[in-house]
PDB file of N, CA and C in Angstrom:
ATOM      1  N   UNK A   1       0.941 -24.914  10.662  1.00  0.00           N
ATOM      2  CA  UNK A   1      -0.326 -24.278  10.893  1.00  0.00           C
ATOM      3  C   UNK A   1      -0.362 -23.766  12.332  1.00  0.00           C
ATOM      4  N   UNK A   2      -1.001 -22.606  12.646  1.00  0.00           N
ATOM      5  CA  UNK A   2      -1.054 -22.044  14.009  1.00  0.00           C
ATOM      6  C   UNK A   2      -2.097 -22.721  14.965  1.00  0.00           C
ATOM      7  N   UNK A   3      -1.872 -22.753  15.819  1.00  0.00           N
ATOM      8  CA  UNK A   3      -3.064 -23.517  16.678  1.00  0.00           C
ATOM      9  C   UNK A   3      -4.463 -22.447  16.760  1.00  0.00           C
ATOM     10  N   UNK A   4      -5.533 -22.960  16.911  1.00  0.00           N
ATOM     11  CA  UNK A   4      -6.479 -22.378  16.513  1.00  0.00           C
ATOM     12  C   UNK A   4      -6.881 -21.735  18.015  1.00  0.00           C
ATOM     13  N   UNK A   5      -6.569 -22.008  19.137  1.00  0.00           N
ATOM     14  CA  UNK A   5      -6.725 -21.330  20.341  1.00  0.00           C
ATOM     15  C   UNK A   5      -6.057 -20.778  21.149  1.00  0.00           C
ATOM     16  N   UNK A   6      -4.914 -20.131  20.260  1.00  0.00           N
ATOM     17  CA  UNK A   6      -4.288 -19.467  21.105  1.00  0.00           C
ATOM     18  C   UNK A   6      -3.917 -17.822  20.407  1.00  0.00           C
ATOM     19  N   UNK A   7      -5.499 -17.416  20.077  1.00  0.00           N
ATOM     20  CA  UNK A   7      -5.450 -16.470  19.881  1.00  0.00           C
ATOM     21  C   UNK A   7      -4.615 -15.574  18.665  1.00  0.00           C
ATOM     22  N   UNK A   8      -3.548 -16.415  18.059  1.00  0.00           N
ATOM     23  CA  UNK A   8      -2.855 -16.201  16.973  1.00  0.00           C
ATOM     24  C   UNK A   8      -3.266 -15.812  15.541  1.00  0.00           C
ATOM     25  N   UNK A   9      -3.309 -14.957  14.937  1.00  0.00           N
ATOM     26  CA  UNK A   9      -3.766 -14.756  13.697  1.00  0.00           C
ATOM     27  C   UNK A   9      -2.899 -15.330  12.400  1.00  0.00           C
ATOM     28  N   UNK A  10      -3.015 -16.202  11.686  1.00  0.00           N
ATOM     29  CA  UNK A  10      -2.179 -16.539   9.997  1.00  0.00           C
ATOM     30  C   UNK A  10      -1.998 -15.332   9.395  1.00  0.00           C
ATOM     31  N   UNK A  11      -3.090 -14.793   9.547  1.00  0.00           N
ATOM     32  CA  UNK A  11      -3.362 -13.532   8.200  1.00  0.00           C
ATOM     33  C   UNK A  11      -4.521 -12.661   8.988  1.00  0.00           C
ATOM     34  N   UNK A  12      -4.479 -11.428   8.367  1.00  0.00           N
ATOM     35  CA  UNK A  12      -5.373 -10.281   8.742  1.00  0.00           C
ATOM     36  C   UNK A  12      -5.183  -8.966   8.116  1.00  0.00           C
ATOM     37  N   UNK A  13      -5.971  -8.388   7.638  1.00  0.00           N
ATOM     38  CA  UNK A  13      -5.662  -7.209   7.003  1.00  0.00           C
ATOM     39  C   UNK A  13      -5.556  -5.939   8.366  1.00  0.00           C
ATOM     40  N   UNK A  14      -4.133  -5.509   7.906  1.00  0.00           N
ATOM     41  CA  UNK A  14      -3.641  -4.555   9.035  1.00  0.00           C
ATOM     42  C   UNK A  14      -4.589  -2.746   9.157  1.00  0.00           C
ATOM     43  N   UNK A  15      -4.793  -2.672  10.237  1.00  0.00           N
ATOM     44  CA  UNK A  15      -5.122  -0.956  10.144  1.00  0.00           C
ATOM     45  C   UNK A  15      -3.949   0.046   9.188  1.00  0.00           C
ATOM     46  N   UNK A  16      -2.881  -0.324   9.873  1.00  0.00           N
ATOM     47  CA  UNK A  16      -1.274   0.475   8.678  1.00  0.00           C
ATOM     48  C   UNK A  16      -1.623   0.076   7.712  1.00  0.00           C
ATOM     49  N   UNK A  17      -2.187  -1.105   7.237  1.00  0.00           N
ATOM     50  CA  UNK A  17      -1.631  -1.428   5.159  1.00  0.00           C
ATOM     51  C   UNK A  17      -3.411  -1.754   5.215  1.00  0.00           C
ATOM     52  N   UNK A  18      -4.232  -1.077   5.303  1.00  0.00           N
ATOM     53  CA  UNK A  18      -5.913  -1.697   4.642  1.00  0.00           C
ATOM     54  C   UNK A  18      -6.068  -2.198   3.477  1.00  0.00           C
ATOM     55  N   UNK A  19      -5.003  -1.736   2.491  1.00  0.00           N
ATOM     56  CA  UNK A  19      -5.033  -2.228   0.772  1.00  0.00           C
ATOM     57  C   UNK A  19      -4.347  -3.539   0.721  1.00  0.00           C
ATOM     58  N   UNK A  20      -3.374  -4.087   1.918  1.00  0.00           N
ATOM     59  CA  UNK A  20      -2.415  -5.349   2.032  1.00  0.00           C
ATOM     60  C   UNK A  20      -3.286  -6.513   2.885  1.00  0.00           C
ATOM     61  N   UNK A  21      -2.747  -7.577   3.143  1.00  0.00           N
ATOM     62  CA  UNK A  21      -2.460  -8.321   3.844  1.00  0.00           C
ATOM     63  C   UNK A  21      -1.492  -8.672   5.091  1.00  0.00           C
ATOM     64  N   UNK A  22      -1.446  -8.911   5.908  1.00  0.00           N
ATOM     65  CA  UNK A  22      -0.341  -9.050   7.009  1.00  0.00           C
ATOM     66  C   UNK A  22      -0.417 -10.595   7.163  1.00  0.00           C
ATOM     67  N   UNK A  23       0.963 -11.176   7.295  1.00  0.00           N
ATOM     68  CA  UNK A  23       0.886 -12.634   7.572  1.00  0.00           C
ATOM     69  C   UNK A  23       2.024 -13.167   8.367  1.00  0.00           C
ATOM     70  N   UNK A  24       1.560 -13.373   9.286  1.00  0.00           N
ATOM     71  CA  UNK A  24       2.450 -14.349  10.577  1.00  0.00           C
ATOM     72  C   UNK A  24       3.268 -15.247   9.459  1.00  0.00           C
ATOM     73  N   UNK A  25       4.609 -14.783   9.303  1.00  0.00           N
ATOM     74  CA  UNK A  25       5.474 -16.024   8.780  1.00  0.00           C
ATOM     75  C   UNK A  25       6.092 -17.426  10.033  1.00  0.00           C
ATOM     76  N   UNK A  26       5.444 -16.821  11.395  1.00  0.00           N
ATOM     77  CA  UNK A  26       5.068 -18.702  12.323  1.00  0.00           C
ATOM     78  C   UNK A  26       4.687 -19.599  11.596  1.00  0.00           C
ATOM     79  N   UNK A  27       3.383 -18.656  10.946  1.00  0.00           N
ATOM     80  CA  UNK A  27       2.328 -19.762  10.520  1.00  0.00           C
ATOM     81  C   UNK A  27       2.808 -20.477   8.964  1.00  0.00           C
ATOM     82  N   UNK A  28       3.829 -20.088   8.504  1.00  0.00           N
ATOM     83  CA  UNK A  28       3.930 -20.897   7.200  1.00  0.00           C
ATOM     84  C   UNK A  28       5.123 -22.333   7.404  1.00  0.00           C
ATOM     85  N   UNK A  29       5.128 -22.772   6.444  1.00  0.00           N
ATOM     86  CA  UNK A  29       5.892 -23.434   6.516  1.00  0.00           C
ATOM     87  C   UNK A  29       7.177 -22.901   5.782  1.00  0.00           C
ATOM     88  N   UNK A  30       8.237 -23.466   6.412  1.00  0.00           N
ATOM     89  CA  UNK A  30       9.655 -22.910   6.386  1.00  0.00           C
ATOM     90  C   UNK A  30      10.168 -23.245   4.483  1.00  0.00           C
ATOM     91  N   UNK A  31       9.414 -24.896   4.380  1.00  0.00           N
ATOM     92  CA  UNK A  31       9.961 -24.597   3.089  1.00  0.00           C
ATOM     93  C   UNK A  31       9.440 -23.720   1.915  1.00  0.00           C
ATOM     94  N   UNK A  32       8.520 -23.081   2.288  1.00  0.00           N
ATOM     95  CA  UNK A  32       7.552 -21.890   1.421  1.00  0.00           C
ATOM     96  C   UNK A  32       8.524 -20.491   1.326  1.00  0.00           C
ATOM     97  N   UNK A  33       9.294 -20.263   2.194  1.00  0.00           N
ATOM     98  CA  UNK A  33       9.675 -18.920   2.172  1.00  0.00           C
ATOM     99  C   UNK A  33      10.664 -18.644   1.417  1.00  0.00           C
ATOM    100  N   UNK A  34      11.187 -17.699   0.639  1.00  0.00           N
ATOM    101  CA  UNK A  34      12.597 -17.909   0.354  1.00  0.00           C
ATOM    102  C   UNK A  34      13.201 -16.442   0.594  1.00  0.00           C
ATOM    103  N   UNK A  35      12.487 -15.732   1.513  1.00  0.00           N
ATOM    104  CA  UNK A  35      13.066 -14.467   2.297  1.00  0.00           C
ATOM    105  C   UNK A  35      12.045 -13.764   2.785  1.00  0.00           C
ATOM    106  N   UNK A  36      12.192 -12.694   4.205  1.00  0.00           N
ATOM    107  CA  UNK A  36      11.836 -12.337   4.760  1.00  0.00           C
ATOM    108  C   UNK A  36      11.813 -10.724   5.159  1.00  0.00           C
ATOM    109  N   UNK A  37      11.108  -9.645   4.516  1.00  0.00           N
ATOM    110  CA  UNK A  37      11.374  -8.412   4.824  1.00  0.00           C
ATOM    111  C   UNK A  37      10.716  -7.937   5.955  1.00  0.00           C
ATOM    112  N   UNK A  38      11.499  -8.002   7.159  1.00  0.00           N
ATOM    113  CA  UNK A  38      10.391  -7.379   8.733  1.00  0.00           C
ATOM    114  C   UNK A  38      10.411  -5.822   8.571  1.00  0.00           C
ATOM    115  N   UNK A  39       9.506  -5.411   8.744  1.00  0.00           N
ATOM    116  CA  UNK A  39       9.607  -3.716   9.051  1.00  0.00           C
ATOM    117  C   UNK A  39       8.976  -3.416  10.311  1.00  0.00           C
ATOM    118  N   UNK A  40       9.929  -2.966  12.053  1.00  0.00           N
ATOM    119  CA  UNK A  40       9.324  -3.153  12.821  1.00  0.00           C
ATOM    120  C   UNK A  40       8.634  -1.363  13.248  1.00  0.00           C
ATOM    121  N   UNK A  41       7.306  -1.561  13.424  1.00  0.00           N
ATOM    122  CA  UNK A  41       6.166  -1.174  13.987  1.00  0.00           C
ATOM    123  C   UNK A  41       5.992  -1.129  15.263  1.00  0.00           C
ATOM    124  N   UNK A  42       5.956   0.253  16.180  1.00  0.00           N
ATOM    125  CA  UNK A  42       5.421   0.720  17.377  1.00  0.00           C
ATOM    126  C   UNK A  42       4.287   1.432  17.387  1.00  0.00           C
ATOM    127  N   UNK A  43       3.316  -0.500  17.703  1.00  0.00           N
ATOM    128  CA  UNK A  43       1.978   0.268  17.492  1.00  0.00           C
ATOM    129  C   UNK A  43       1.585   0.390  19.749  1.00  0.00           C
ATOM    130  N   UNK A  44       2.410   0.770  19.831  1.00  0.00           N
ATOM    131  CA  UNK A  44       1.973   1.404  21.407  1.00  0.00           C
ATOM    132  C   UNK A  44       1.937   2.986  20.932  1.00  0.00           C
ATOM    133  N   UNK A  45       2.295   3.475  20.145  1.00  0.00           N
ATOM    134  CA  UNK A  45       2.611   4.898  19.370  1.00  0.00           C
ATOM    135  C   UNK A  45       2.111   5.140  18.232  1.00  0.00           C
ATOM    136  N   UNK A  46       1.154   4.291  17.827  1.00  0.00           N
ATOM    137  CA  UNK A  46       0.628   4.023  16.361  1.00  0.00           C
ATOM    138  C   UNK A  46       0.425   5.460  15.489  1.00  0.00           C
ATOM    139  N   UNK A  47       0.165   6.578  16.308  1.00  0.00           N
ATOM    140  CA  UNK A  47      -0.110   7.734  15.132  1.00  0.00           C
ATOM    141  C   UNK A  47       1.141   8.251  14.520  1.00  0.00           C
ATOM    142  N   UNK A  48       1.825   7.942  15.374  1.00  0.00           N
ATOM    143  CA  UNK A  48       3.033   8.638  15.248  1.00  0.00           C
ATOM    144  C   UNK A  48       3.740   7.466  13.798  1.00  0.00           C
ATOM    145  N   UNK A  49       3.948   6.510  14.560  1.00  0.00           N
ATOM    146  CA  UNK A  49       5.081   5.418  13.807  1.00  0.00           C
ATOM    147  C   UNK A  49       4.048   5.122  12.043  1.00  0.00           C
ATOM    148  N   UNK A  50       2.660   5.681  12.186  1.00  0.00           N
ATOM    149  CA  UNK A  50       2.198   5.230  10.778  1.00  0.00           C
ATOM    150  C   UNK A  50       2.465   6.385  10.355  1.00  0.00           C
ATOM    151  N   UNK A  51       2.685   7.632  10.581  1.00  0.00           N
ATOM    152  CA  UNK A  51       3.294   8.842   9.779  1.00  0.00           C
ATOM    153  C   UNK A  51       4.804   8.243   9.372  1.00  0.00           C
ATOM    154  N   UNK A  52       5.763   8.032  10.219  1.00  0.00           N
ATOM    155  CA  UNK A  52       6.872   7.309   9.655  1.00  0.00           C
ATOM    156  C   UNK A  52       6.688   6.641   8.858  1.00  0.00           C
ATOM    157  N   UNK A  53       6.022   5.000   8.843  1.00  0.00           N
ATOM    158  CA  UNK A  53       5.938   4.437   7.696  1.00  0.00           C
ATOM    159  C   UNK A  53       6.152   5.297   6.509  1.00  0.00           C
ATOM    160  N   UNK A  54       4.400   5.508   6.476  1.00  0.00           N
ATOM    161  CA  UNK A  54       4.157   6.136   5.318  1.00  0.00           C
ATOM    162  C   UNK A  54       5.507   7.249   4.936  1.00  0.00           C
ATOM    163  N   UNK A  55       6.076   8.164   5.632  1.00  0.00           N
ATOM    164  CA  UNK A  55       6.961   8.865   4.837  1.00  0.00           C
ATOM    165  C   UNK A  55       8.301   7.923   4.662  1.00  0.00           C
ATOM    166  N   UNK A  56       8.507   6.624   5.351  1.00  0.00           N
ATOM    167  CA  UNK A  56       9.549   5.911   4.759  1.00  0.00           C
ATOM    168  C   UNK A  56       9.171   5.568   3.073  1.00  0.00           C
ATOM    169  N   UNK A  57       8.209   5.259   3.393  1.00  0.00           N
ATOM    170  CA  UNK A  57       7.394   4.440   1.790  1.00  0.00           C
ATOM    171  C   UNK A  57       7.444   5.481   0.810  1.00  0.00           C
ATOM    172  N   UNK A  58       7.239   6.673   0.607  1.00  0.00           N
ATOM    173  CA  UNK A  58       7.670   7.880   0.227  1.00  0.00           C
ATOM    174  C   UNK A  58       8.367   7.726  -0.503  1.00  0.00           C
ATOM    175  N   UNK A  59      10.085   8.439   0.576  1.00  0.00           N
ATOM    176  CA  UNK A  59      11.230   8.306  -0.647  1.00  0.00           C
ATOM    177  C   UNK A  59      11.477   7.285  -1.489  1.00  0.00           C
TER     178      UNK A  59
END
């Protein structure tokens, strides 16, 4: 479990995915997972990199 004061989020629905969920895999426990797909995000550039997404998600 994440500590509750240090600002950390478990879960939050992202501005990029509004229809998803986003979830800190910190916060789970290790024996819950049984793989991990990261897709990394430059949200210092956010207009740009959510046009990428989205046209990755595309093809």
């Amino acid at each position: 479990m994440c500590p509750l004061n240090r600002g950390i989020k478990s879960f939050y629905v992202p501005r990029s995915h509004p229809e998803g969920i986003s979830v800190n895999v910190r916060c789970l426990d290790n024996s819950t997972i049984r793989s991990v797909h990261i897709e990394p995000f430059d949200g210092a550039h956010w207009e740009e990199s959510i046009q990428k997404l989205k046209a990755s998600h595309e093809s």
